[in-house]
Protein backbone atom coordinates (compact mmCIF):
# COMPACT_ATOMS: atom_id res chain seq x y z
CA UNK A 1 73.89 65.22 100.35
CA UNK A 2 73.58 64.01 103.97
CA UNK A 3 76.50 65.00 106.63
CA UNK A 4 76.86 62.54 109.05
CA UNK A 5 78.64 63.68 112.23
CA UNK A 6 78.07 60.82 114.59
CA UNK A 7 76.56 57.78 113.99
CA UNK A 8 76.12 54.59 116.00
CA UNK A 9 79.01 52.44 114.43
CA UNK A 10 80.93 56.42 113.53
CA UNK A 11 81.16 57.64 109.96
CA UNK A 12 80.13 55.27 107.02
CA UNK A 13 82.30 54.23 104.40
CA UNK A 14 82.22 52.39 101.24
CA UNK A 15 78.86 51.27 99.13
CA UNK A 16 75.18 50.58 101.13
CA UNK A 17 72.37 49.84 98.66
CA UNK A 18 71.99 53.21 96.72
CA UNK A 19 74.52 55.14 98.74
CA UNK A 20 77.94 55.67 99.16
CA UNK A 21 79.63 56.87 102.28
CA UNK A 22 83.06 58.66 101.96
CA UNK A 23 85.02 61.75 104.14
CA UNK A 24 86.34 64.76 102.73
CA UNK A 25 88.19 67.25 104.27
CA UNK A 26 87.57 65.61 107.16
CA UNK A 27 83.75 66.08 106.99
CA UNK A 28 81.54 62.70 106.58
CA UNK A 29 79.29 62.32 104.17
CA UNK A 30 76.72 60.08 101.97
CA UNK A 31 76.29 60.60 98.63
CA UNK A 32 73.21 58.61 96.35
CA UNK A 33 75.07 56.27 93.66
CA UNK A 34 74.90 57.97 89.90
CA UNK A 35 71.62 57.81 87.81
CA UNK A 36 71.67 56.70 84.43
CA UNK A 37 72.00 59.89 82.13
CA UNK A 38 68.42 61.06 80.66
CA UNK A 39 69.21 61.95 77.30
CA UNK A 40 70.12 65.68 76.72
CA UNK A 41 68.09 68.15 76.08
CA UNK A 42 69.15 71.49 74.63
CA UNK A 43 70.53 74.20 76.84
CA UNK A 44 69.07 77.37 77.08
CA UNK A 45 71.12 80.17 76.02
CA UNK A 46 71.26 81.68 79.70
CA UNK A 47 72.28 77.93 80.90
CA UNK A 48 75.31 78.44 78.27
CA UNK A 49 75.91 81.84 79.25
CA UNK A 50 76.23 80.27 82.99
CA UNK A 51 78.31 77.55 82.23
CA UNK A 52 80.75 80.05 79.54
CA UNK A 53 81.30 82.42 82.39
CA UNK A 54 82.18 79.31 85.31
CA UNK A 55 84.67 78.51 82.86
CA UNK A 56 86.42 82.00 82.34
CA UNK A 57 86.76 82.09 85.90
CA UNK A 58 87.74 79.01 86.55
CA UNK A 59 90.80 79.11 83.84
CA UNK A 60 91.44 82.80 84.36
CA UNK A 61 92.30 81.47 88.20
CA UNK A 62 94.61 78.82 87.56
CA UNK A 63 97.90 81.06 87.48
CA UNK A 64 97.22 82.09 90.39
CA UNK A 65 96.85 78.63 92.66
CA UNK A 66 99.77 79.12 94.53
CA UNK A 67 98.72 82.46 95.79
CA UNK A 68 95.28 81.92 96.47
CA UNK A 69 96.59 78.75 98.44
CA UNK A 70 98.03 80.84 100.81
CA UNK A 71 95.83 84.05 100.50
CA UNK A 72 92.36 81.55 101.59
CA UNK A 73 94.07 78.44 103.10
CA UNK A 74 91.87 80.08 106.63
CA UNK A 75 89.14 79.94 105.28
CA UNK A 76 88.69 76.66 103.46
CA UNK A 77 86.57 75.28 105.75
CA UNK A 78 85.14 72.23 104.25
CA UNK A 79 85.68 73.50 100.66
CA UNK A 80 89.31 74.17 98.57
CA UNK A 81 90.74 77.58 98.99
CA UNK A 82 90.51 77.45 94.86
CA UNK A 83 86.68 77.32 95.88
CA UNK A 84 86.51 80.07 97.94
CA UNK A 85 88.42 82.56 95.88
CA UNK A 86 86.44 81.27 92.76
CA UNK A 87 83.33 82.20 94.68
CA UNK A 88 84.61 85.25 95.47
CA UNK A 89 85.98 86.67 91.95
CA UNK A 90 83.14 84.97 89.97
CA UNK A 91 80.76 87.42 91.83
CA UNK A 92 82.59 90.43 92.05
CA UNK A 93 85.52 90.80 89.53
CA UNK A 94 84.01 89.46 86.00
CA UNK A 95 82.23 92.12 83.68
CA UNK A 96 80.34 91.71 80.88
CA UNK A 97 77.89 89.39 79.23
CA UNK A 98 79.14 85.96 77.07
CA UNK A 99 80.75 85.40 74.79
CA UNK A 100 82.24 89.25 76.16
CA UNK A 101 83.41 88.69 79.49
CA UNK A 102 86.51 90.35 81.11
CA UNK A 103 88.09 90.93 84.53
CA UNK A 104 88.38 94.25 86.48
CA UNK A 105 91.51 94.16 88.30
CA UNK A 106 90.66 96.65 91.05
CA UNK A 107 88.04 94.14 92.22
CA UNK A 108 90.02 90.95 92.18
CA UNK A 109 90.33 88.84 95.24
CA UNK A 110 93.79 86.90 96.26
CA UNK A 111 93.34 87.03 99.76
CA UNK A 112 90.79 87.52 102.05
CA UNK A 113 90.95 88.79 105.61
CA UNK A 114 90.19 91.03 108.52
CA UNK A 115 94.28 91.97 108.83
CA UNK A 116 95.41 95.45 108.23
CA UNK A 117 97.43 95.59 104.22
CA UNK A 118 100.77 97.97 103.74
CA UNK A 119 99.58 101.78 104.04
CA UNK A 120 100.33 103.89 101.14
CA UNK A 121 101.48 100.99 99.15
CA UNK A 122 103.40 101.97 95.67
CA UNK A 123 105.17 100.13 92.60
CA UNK A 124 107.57 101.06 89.92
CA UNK A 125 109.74 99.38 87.67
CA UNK A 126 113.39 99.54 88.87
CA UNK A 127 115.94 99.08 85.69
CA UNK A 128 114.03 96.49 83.20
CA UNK A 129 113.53 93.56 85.06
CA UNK A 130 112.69 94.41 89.09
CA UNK A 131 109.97 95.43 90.38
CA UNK A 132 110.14 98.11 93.17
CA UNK A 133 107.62 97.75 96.10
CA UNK A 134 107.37 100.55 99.09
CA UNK A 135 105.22 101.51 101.71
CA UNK A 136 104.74 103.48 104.79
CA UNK A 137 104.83 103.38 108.62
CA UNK A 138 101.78 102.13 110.18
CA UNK A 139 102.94 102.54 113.72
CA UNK A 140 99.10 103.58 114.94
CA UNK A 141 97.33 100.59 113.69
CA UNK A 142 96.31 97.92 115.89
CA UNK A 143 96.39 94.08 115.83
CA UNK A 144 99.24 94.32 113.40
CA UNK A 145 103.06 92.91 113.94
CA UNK A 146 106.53 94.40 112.82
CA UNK A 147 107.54 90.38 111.26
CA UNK A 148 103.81 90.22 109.62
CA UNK A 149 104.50 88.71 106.02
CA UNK A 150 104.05 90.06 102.30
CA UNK A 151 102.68 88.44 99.53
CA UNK A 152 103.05 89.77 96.44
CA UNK A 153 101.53 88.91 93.07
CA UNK A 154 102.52 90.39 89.52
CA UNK A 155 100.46 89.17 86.24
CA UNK A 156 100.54 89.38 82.49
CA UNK A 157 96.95 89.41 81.30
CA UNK A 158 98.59 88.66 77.88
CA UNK A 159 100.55 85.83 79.08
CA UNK A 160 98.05 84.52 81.44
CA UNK A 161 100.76 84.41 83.77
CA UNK A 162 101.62 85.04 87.45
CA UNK A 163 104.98 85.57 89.39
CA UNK A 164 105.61 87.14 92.38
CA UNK A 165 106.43 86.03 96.12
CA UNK A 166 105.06 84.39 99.37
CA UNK A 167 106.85 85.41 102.66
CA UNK A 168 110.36 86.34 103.13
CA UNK A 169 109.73 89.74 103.82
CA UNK A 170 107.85 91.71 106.50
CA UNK A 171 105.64 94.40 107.13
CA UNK A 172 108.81 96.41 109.25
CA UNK A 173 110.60 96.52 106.05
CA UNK A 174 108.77 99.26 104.03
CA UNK A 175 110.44 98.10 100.44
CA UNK A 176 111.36 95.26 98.91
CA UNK A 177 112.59 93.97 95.05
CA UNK A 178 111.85 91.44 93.30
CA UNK A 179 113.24 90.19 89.57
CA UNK A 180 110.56 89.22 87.96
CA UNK A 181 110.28 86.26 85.17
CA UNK A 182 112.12 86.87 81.87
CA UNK A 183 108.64 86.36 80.19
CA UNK A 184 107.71 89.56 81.92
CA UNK A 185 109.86 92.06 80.52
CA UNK A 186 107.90 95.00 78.21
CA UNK A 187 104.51 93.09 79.36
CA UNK A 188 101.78 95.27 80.94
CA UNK A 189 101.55 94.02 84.53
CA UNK A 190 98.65 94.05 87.09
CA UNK A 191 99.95 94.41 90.89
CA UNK A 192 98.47 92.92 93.97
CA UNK A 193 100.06 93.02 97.86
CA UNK A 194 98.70 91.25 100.66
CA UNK A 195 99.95 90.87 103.87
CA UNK A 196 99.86 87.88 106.68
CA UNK A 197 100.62 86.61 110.18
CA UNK A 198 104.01 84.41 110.55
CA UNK A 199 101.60 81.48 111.69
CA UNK A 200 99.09 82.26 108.42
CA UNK A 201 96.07 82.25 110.48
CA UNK A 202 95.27 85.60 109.20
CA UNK A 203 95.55 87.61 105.85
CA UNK A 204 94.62 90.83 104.87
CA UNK A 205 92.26 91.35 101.66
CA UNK A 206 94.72 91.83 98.97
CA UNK A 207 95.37 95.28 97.66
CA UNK A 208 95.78 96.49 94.03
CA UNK A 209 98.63 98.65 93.88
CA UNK A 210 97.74 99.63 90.17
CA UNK A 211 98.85 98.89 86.64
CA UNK A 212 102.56 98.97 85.36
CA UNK A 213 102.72 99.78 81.98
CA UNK A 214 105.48 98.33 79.56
C-alpha cells in the first residue's frame, strides 16, 4: 500500500485501472483492486494457532471499547485506538499456547502514557454493591495537576463484562465510590485506574490495583 501525501492534482480518489484511491484517518492512500481467490490450501497448525489467538484478543477486548477509547485516543495516529491497545495486550498480556490461552491481568494495557498514575492506589468493597477507591498525596511529583482525571475500570472475567467510570473525578480527591452494575454483585472483579489530563492529551499507563474477591 502506497501513501500518497502530495500529488500533482492532490490525493486520488475513486477507481484508476487496478487501483483504488481512498483517505482514512485523514491519511491518503492507494490500494490494488482484489484478486480472484486461489483456492485454499490447508493451514498449518501454527497459522491456526495465529489466527485462534488474534481472535481471543480481539473478543476478550471488546468490553472494554469505551475505555480503551479514551485510555489510547493520543495515540491513534493513523490506526484505531482498538488497534493500538490490541497490539499492545496481544504481545504482552495473553499466556499460553491454543486452544489454552488466558490473560494475566497484572500485564493488561487500558491506557498508555508517560503521565504519573494515583500513588499507593487501593480498593475494597464498601457494603455489597460500591466499590471503594483511595489513594495518596503526590505533592512531590512533577508534570502532574490537582484537576487531572480518573478512569477507572472494574471487570468480571466470568461475565466478560466491564463497568466502571471516565472523568468526573480528579487526582486532588484521594477517594472516590462508585456502584457498580447489578450483574456485578458476588462476581470476582479485576481492578484497573488510570489517570488523565482535563484536555486528554495525556494518560498515564493504567495501573492494576489487584483482584477483589466475591
Amino acid at each position: 500500500m502506497a501513501k500518497i501525501f502530495k500529488g500533482i492534482f492532490g490525493p486520488v480518489s475513486g477507481k484508476i485501472g487496478s487501483v483504488v484511491g481512498a483517505t482514512w484517518k485523514n491519511i491518503p492512500y492507494l490500494r490494488s483492486l482484489p484478486r480472484k481467490k486461489k483456492k485454499k490450501t490447508a493451514r498449518t497448525p501454527a497459522q491456526i494457532a495465529n489466527q485462534q489467538k488474534f481472535k481471543f484478543v480481539t473478543e476478550w477486548l471488546v468490553p472494554f471499547y469505551p475505555y480503551i477509547s479514551n485510555g489510547f485516543r493520543h495515540l491513534a495516529q493513523g490506526r484505531t485506538e482498538i488497534n493500538a491497545a490490541f497490539s499492545l495486550n496481544y504481545k504482552s498480556a495473553v499466556g499460553g499456547v491454543y486452544p489454552d490461552l488466558s490473560i494475566s491481568y497484572p500485564h493488561v494495557f487500558l491506557s498508555k502514557g508517560d503521565l504519573p498514575g494515583l500513588m499507593e492506589a487501593e480498593v475494597s468493597l464498601l457494603g455489597t454493591d460500591s466499590i471503594h477507591l483511595s489513594w495518596g498525596a503526590d505533592n512531590r511529583i512533577h508534570h502532574i495537576s490537582f484537576n487531572d482525571q480518573v478512569m477507572l475500570v472494574i471487570y468480571s472475567p466470568e461475565l466478560k463484562m466491564a463497568d466502571g467510570f471516565i472523568g468526573g473525578v480528579k487526582r486532588a480527591d484521594h477517594e472516590c465510590t462508585y456502584k457498580m452494575h447489578p450483574k456485578m454483585l458476588g462476581q470476582a472483579l479485576e481492578v484497573y485506574v488510570s489517570t488523565y489530563t482535563l484536555n486528554g492529551k495525556t494518560m498515564s499507563d493504567s495501573q492494576y490495583i489487584g483482584r477483589i474477591a466475591p
